[in-house]
C-alpha atoms as a PDB file:
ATOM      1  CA  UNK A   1       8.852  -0.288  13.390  1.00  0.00           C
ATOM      2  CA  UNK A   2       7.840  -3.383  13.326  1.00  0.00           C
ATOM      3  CA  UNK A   3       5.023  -5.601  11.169  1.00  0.00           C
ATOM      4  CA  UNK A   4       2.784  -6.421  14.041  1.00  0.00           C
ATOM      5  CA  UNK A   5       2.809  -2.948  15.148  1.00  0.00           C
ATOM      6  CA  UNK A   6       2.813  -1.365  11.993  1.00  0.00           C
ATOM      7  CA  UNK A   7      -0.608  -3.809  10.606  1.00  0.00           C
ATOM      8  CA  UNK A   8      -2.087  -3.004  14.321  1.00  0.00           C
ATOM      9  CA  UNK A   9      -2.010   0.556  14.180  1.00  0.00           C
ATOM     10  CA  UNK A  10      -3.541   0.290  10.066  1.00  0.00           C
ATOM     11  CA  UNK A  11      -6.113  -1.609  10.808  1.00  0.00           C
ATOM     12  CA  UNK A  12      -7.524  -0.547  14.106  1.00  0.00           C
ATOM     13  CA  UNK A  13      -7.106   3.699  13.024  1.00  0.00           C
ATOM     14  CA  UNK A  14      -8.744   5.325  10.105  1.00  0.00           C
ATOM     15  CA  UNK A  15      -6.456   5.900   7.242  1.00  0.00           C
ATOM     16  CA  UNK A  16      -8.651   7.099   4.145  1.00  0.00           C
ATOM     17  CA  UNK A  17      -5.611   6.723   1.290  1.00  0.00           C
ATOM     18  CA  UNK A  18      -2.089   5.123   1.341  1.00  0.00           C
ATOM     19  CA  UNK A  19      -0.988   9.134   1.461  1.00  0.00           C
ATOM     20  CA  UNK A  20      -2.374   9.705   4.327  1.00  0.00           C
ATOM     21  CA  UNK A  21      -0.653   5.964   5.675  1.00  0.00           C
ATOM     22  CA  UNK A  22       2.787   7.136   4.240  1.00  0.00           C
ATOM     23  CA  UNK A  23       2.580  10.622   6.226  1.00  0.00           C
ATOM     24  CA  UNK A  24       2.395   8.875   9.425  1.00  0.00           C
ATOM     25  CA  UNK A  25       4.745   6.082   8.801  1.00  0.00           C
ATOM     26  CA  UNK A  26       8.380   6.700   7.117  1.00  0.00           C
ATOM     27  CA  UNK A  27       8.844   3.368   5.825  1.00  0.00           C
ATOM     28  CA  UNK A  28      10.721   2.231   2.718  1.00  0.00           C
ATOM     29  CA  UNK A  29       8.547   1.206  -0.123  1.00  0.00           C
ATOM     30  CA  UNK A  30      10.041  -1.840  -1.890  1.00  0.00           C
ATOM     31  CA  UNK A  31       7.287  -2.176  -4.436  1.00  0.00           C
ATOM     32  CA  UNK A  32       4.455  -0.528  -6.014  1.00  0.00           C
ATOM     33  CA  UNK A  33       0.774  -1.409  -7.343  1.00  0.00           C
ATOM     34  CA  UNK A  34       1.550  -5.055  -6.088  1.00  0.00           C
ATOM     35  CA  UNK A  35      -1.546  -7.111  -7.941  1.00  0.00           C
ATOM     36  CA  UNK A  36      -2.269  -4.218 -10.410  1.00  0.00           C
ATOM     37  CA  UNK A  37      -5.165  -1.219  -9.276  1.00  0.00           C
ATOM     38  CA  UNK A  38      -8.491  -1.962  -7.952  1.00  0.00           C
ATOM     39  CA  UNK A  39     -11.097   0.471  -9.988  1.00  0.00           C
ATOM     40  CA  UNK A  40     -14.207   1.400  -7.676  1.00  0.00           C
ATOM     41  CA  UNK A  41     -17.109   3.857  -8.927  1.00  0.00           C
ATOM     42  CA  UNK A  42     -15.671   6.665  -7.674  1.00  0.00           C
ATOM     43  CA  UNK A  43     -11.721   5.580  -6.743  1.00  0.00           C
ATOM     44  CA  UNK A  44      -8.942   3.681  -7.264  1.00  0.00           C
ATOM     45  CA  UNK A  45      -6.764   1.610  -4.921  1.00  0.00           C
ATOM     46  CA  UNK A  46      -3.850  -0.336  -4.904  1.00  0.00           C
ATOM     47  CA  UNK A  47      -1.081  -2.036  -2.427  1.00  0.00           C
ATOM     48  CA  UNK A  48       1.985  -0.721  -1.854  1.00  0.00           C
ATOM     49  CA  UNK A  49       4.754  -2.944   0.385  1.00  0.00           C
ATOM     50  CA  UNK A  50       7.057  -1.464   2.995  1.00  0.00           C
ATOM     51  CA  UNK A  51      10.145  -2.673   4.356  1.00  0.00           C
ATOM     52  CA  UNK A  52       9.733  -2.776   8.337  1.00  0.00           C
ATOM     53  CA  UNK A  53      12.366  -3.489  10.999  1.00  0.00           C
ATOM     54  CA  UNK A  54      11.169  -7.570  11.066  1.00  0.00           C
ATOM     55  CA  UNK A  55      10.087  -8.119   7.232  1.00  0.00           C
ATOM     56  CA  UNK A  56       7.495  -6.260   5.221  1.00  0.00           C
ATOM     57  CA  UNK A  57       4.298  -4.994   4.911  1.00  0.00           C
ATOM     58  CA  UNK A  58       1.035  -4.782   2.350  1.00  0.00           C
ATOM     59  CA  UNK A  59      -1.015  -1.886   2.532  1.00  0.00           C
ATOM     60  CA  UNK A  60      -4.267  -1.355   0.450  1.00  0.00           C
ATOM     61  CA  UNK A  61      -5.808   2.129   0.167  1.00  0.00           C
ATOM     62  CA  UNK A  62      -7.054   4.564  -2.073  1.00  0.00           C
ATOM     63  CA  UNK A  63      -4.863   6.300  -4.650  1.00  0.00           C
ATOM     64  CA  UNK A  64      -6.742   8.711  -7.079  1.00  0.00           C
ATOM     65  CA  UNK A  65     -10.192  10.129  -7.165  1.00  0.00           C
ATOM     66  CA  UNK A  66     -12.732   9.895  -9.983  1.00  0.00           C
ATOM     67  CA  UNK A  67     -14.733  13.637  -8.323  1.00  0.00           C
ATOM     68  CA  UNK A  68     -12.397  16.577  -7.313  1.00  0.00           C
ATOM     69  CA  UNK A  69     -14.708  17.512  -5.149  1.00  0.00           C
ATOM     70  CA  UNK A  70     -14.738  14.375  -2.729  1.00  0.00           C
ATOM     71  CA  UNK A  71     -12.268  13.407  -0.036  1.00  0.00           C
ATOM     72  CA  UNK A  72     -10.722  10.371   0.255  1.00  0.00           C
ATOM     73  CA  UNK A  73     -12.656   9.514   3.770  1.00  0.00           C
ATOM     74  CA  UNK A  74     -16.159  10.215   1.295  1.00  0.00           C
ATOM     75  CA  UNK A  75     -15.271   6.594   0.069  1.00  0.00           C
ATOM     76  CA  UNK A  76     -15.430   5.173   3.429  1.00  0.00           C
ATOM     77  CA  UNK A  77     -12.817   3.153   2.180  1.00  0.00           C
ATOM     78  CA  UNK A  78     -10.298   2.422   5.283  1.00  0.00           C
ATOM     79  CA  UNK A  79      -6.727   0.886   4.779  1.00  0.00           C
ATOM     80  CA  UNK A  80      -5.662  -1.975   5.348  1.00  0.00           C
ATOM     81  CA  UNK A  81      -2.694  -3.800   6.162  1.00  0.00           C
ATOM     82  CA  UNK A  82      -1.105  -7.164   6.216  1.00  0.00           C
ATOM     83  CA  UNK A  83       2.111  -9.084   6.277  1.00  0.00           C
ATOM     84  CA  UNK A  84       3.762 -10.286   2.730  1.00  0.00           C
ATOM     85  CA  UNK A  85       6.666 -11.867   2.319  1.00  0.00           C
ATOM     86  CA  UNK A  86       9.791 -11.312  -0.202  1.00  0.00           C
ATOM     87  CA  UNK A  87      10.006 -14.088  -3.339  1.00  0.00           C
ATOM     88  CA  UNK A  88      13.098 -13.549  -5.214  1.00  0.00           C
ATOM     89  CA  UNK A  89      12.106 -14.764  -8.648  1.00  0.00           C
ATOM     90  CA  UNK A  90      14.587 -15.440 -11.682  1.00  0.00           C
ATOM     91  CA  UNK A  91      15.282 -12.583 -14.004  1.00  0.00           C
ATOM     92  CA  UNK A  92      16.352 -12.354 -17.571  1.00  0.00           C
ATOM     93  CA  UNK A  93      18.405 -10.514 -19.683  1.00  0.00           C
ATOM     94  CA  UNK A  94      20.292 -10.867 -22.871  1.00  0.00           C
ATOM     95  CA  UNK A  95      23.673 -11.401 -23.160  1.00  0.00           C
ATOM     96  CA  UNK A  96      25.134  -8.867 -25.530  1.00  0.00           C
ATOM     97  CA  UNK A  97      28.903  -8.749 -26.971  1.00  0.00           C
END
């Protein structure tokens, strides 16, 4: 799938959590929590990025509840989804004989 299609379809449909995203979509994810978790009142949230046919993919969406008995859509807290880009950044290790 592609990113245009792929950010189309997030946005403009009504995904409550990135679960209910990933049940839909069988993309790769190439990395987690990207910018740490967003705490809300009664949720959390974070951005997850998913390797597409064309490049990759953000997408933002609830990940945990605070109430067991709520439902991710009781957040009215939709998805969302938008292009990113790869930066390969320098790594570190030490060199051990």
């Amino acid at each position: 799938m592609k990113v245009k299609e792929v950010i189309e379809k997030v946005n403009t449909n009504e995904y409550w959590s990135i679960y209910e995203f990933e049940e839909e979509f069988n993309l790769e994810v190439v990395d987690t929590c990207v910018g740490g978790i967003g705490y809300h009142l009664k949720y959390e949230e974070m951005t997850n990025v998913y390797k597409c046919d064309d490049g990759f993919v953000g997408v933002s969406g609830a990940v945990h509840l605070y109430d067991d008995n709520m439902e991710f859509s009781d957040c009215n807290h939709k998805c969302t989804a938008e292009e990113y880009k790869q930066i390969l950044a320098p790594r570190y290790v030490p060199i051990r004989e």
